[in-house]
N, C-alpha and C. Protein backbone atom coordinates (compact mmCIF):
# COMPACT_ATOMS: atom_id res chain seq x y z
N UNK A 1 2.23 17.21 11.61
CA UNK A 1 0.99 16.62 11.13
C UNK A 1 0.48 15.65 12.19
N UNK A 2 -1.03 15.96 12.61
CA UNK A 2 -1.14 15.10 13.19
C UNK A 2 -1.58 13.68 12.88
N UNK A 3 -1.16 12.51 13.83
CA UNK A 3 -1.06 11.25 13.55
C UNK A 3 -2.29 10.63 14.10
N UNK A 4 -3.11 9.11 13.37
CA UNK A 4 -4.53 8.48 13.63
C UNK A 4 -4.17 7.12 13.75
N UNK A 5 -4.15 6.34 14.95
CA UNK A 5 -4.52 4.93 15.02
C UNK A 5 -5.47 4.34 14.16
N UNK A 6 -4.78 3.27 13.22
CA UNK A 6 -5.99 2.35 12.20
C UNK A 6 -5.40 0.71 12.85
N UNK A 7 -6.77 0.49 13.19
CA UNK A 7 -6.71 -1.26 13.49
C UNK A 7 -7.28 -1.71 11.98
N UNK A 8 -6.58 -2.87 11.61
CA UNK A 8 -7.09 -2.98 10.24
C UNK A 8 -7.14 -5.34 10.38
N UNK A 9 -7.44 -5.60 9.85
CA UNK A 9 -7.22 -7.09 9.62
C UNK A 9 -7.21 -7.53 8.30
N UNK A 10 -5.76 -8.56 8.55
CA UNK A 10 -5.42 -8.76 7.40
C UNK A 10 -5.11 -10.26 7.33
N UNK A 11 -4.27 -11.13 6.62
CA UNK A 11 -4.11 -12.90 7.00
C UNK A 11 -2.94 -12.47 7.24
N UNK A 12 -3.13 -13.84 8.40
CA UNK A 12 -1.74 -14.23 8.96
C UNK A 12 -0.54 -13.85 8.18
N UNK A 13 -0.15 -15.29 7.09
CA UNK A 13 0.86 -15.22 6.01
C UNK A 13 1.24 -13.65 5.92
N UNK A 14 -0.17 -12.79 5.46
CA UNK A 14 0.83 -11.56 4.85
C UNK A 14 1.15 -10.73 5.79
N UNK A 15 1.12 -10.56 6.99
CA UNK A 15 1.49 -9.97 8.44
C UNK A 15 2.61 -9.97 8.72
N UNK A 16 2.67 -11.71 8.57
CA UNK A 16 4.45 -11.82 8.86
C UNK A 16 4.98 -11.73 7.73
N UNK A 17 4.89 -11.84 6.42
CA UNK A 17 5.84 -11.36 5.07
C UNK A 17 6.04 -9.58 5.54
N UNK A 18 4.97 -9.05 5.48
CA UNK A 18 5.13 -7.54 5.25
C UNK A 18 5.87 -7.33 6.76
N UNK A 19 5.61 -7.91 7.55
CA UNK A 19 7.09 -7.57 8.87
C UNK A 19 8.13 -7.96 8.42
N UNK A 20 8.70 -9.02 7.85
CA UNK A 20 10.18 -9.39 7.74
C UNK A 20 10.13 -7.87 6.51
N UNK A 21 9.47 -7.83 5.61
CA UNK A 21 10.00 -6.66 4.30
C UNK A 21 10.46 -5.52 5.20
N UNK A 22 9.87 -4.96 5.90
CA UNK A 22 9.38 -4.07 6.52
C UNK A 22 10.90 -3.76 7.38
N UNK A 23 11.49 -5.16 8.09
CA UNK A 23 12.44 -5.26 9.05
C UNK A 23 13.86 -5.36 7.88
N UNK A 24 13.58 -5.87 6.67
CA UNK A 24 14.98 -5.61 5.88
C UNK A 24 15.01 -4.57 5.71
N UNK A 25 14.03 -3.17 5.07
CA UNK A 25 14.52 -2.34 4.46
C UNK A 25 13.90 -1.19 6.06
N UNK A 26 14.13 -1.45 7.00
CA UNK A 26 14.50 -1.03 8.32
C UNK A 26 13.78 0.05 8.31
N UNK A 27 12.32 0.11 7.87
CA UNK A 27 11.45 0.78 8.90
C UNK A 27 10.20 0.26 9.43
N UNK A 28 9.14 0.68 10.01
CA UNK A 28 8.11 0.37 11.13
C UNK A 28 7.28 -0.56 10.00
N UNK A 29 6.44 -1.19 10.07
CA UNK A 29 5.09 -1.58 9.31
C UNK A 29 4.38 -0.50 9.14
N UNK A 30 4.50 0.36 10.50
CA UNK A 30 3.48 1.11 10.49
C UNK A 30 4.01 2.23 9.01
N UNK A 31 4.70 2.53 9.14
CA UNK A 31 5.26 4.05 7.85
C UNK A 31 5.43 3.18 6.46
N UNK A 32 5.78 1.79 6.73
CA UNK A 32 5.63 0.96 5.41
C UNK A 32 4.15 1.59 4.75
N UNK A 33 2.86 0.73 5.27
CA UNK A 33 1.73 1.08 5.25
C UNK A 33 1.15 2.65 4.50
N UNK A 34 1.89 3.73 5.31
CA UNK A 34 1.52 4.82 5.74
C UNK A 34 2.15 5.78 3.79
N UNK A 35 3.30 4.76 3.47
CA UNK A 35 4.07 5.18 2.61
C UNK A 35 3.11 4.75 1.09
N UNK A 36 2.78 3.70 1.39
CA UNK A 36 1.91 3.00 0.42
C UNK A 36 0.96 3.56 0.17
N UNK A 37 0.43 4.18 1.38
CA UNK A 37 -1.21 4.30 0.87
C UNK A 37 -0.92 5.94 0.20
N UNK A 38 -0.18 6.22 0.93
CA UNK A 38 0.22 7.51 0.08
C UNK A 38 0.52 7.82 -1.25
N UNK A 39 0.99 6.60 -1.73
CA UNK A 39 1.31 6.58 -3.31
C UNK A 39 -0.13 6.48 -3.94
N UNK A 40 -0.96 5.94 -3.44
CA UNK A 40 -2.39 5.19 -3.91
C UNK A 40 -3.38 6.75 -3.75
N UNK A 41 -2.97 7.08 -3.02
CA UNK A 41 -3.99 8.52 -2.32
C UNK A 41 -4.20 9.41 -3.00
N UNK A 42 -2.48 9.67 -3.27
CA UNK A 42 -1.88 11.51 -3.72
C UNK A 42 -1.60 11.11 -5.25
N UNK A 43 -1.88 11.86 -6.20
CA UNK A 43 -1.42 12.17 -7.12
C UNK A 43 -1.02 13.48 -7.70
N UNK A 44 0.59 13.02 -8.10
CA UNK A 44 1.10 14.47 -8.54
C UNK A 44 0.69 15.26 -9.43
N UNK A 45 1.15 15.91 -9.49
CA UNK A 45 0.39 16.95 -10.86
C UNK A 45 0.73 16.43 -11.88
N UNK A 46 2.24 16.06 -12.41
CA UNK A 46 2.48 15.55 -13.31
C UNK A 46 1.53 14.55 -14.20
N UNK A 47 1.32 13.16 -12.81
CA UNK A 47 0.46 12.27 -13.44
C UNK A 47 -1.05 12.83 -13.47
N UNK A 48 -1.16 13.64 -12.40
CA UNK A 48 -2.53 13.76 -13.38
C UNK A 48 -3.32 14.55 -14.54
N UNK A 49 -1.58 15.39 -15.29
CA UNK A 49 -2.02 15.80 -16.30
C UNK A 49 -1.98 14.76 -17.26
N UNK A 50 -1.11 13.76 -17.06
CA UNK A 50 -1.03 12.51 -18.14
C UNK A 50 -2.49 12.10 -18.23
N UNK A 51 -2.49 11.82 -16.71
CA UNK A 51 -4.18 11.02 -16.73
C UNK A 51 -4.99 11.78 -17.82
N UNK A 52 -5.18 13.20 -17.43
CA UNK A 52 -6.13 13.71 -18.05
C UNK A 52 -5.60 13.90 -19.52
N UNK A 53 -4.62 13.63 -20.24
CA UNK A 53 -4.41 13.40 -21.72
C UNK A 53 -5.01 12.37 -22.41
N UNK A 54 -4.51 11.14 -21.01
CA UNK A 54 -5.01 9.91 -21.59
C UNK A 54 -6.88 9.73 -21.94
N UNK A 55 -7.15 10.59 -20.92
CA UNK A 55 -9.12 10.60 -21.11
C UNK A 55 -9.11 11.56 -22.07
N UNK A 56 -8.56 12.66 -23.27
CA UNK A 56 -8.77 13.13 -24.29
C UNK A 56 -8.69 12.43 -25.17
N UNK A 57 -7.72 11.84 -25.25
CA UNK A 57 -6.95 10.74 -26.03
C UNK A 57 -8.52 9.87 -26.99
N UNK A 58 -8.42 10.01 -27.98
CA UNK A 58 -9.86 9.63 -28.98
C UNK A 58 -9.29 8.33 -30.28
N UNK A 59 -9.17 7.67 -30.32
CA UNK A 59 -8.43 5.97 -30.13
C UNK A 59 -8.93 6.05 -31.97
N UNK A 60 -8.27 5.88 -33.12
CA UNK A 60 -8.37 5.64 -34.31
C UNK A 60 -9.61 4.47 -34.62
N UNK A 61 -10.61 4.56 -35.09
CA UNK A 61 -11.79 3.41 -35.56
C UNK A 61 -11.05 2.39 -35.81
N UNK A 62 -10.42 2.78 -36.92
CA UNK A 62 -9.12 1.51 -37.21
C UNK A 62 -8.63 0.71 -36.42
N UNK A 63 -8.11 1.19 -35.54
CA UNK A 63 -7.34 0.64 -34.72
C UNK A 63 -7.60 -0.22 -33.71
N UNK A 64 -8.86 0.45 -33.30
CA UNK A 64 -10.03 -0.72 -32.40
C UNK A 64 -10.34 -1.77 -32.94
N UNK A 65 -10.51 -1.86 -34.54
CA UNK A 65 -11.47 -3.13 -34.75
C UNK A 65 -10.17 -3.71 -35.35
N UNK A 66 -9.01 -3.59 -35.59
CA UNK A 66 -7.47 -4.05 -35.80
C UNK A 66 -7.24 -5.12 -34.35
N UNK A 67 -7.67 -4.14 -33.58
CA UNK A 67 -7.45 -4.98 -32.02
C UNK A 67 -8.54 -6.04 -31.67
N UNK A 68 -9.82 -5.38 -32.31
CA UNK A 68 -11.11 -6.69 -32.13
C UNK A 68 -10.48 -7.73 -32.86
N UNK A 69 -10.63 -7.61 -33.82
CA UNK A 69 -9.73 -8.87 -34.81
C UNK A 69 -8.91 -9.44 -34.08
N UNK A 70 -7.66 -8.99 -33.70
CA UNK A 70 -6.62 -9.92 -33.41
C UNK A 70 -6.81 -10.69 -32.51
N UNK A 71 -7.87 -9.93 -31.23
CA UNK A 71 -8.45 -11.10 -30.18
C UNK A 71 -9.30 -11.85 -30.58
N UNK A 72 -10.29 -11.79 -31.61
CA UNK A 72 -11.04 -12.64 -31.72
C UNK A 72 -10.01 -13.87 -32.69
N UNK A 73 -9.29 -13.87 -33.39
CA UNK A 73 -8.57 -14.35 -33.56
C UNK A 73 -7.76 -15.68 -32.90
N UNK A 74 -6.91 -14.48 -31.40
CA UNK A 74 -6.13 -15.71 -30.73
C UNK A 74 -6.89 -16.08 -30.01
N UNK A 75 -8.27 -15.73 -29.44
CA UNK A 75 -9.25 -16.71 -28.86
C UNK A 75 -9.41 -18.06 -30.04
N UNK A 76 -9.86 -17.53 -31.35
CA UNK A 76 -9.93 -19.01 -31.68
C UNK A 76 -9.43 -19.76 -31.65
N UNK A 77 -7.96 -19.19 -31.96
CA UNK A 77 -6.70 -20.64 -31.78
C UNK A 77 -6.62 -20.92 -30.25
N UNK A 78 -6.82 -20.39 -29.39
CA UNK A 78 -6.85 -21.10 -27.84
C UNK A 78 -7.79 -22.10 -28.07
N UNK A 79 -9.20 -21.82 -28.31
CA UNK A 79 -10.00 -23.11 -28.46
C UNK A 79 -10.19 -23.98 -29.14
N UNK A 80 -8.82 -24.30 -30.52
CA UNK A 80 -8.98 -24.54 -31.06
C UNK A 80 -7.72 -25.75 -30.69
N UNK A 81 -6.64 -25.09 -30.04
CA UNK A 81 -5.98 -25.59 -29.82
C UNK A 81 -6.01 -26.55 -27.69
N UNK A 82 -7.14 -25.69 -27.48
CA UNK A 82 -7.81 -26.81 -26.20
C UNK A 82 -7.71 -25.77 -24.98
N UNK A 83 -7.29 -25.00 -25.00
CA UNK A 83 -6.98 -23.83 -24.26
C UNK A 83 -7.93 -23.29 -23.75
């Protein structure tokens, strides 16, 4: 496969964190990176039949306004209690 130079900028701090990670579990930054974005990129089939269950997936009336309630709820006691 062929391989692409990316100049990218990022902060200081996390440059040198993600080098020391990078240098314990003993490979490049660069394939660190390369490994990551790959998880973010590719999706397996598996998950994206889940995915696509989860967008069929048609949520009980009930159950929504069960959940409106309970937040509107512990919002009040946050502001009630100063929160």
């Amino acid at each position: 496969m062929m391989k692409t130079k990316l100049n990218i900028t990022i902060e200081d701090g996390l440059l040198e964190r993600a080098k020391v990670y990078a240098l314990k579990k003993q490979v490049s930054l660069s394939s660190l990176i390369e490994e990551y974005l790959k998880t973010v990129v590719y999706v397996s089939p598996i998950q994206k039949n889940m995915l696509d269950m989860v967008d069929r997936l048609h949520p009980d009336p009930k159950i929504i306004a069960e959940s409106h309630q309970k937040t509107s709820f512990y919002e009040g006691q946050k502001r009630k209690q100063g929160f």
